[in-house]
N, C-alpha and C. Protein backbone atom coordinates (compact mmCIF):
# COMPACT_ATOMS: atom_id res chain seq x y z
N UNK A 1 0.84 -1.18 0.00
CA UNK A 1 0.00 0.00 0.00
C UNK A 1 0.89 1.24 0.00
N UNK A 2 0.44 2.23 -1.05
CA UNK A 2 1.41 3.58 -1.10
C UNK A 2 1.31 4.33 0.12
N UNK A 3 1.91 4.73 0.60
CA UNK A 3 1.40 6.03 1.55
C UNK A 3 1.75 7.45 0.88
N UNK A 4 1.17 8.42 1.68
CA UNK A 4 1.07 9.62 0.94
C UNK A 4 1.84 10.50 1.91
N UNK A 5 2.58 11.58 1.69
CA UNK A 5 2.67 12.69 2.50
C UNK A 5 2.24 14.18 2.61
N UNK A 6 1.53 14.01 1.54
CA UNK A 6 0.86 15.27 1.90
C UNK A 6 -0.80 15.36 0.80
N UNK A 7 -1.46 15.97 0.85
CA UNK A 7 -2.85 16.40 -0.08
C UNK A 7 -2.39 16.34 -1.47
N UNK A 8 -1.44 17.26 -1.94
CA UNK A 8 -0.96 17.20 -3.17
C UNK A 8 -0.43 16.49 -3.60
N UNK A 9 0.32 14.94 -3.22
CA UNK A 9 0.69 13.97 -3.44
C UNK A 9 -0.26 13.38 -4.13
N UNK A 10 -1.55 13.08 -3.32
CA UNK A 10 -2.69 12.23 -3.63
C UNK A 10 -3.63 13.14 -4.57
N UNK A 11 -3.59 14.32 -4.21
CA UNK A 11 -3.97 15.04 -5.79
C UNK A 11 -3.43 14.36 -7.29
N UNK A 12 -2.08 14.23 -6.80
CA UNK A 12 -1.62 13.80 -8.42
C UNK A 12 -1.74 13.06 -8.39
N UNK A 13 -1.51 11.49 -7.92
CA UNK A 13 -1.93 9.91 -8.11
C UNK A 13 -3.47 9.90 -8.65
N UNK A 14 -4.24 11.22 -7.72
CA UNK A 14 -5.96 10.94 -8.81
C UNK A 14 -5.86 11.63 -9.97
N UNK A 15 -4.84 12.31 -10.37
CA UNK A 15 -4.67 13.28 -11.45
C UNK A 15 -4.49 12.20 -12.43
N UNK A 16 -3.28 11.14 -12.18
CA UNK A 16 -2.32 10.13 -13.20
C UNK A 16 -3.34 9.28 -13.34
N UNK A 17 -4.33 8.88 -11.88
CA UNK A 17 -5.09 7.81 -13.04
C UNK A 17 -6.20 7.95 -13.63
N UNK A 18 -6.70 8.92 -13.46
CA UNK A 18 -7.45 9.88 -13.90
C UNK A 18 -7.68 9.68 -15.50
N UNK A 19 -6.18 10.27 -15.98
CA UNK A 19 -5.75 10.48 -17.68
C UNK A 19 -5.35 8.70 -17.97
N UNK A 20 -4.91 7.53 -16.81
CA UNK A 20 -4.45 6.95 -17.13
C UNK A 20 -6.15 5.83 -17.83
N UNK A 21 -6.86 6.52 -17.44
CA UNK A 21 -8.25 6.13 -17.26
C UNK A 21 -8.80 6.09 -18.98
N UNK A 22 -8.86 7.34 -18.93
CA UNK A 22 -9.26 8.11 -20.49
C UNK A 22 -8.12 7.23 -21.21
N UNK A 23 -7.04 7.39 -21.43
CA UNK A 23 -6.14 6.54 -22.29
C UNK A 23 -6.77 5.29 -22.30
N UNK A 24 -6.89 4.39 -21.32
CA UNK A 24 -8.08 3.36 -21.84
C UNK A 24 -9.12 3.34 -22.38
N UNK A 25 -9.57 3.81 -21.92
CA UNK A 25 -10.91 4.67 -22.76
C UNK A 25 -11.05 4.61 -24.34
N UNK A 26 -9.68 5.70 -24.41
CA UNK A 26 -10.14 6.30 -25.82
C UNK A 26 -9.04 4.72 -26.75
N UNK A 27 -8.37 4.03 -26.27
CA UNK A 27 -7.73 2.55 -26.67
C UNK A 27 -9.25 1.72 -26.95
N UNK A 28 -9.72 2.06 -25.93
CA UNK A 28 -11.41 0.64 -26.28
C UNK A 28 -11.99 1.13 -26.91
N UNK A 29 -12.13 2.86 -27.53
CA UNK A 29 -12.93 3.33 -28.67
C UNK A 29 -12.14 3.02 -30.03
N UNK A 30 -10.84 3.24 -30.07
CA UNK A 30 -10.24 2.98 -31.19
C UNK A 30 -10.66 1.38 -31.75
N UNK A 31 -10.14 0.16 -30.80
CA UNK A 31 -10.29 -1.35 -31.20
C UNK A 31 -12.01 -1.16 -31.41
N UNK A 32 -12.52 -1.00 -30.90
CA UNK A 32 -14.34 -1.01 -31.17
C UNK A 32 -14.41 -0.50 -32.88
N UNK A 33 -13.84 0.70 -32.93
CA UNK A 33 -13.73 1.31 -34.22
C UNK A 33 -13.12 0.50 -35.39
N UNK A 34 -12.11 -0.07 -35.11
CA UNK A 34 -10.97 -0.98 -35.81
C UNK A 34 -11.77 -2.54 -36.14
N UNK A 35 -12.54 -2.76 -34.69
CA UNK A 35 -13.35 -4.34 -35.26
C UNK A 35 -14.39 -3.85 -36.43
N UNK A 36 -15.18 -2.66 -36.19
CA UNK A 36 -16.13 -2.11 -36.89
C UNK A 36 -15.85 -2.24 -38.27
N UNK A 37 -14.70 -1.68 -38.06
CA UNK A 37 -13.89 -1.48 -39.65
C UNK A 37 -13.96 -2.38 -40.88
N UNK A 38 -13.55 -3.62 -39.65
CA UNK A 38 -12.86 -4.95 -40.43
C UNK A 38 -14.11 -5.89 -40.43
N UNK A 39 -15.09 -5.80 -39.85
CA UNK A 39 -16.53 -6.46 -39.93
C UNK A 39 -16.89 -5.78 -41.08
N UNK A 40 -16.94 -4.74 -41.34
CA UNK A 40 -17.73 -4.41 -42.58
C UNK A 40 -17.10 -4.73 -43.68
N UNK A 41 -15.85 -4.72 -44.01
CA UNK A 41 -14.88 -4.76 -44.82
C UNK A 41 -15.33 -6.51 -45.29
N UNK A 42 -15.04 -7.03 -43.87
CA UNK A 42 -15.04 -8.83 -44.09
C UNK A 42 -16.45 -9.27 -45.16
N UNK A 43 -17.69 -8.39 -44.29
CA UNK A 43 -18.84 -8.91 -45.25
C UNK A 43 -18.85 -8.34 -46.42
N UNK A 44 -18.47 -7.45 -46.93
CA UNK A 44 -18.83 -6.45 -48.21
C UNK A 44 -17.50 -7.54 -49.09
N UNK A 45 -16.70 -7.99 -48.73
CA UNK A 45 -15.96 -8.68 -49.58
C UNK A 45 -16.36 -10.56 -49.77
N UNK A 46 -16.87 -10.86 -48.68
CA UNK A 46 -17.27 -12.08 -48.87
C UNK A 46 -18.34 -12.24 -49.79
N UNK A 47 -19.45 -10.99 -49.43
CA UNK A 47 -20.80 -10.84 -50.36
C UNK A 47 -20.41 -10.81 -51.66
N UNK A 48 -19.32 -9.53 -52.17
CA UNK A 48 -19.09 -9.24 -53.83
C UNK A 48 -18.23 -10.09 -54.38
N UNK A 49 -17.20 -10.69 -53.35
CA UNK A 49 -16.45 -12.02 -54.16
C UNK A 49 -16.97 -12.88 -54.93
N UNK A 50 -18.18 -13.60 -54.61
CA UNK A 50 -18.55 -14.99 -54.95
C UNK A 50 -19.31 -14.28 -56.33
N UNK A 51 -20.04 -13.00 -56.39
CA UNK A 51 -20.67 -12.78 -57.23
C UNK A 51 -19.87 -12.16 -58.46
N UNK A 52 -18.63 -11.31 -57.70
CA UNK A 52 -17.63 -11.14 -58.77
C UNK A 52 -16.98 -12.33 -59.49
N UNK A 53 -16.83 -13.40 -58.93
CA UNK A 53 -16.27 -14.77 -59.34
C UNK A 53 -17.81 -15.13 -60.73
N UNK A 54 -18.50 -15.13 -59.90
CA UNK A 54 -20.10 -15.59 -60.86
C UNK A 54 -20.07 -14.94 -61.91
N UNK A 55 -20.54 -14.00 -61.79
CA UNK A 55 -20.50 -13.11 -63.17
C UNK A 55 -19.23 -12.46 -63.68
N UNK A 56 -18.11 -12.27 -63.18
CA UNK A 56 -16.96 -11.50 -63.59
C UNK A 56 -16.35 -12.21 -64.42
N UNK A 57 -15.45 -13.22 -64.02
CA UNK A 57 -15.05 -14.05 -64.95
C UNK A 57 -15.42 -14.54 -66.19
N UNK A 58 -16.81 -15.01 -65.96
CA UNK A 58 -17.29 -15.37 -67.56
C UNK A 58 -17.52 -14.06 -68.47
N UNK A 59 -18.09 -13.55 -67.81
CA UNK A 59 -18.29 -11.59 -68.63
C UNK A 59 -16.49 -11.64 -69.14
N UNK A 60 -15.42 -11.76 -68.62
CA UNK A 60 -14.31 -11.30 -69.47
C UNK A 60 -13.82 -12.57 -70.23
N UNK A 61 -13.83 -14.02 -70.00
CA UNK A 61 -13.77 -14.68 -71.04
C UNK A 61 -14.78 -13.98 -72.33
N UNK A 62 -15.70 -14.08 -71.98
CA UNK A 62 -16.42 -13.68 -73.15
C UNK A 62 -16.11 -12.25 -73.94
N UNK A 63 -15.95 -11.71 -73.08
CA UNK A 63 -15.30 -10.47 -73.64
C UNK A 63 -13.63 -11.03 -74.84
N UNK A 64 -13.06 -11.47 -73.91
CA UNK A 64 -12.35 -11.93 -74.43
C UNK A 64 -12.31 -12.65 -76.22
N UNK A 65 -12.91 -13.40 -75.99
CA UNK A 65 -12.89 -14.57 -77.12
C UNK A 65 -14.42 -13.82 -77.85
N UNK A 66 -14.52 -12.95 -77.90
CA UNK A 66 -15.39 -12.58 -79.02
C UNK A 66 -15.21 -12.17 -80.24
């Protein structure tokens, strides 16, 4: 257990964790933001892949060999 020696000691220890607080904080808004990111990213590419594969490919063979 820390001890303190005076008011302003323990002023700043609630000061440090205070900010040390918010720095977590604004770390669990960023990863929240970052999963957000990559969830949308994941479905919008799984969805247009299979259909880009479906129709894309044959659309440029055919393009192709015409």
């Amino acid at each position: 257990m820390k001890t303190y020696n005076s008011l302003k000691d323990i002023e700043l220890d609630l000061k440090k964790m205070k900010l040390e607080k918010q720095i977590l904080v604004e770390e669990m808004k960023l990863n929240v933001h970052r999963i957000d990111e990559n969830f949308s990213s994941n479905i919008i590419m799984s969805t247009l892949l299979p259909i880009a594969k479906k129709f894309g490919i044959p659309y440029l063979i055919h393009r192709i060999f015409k």
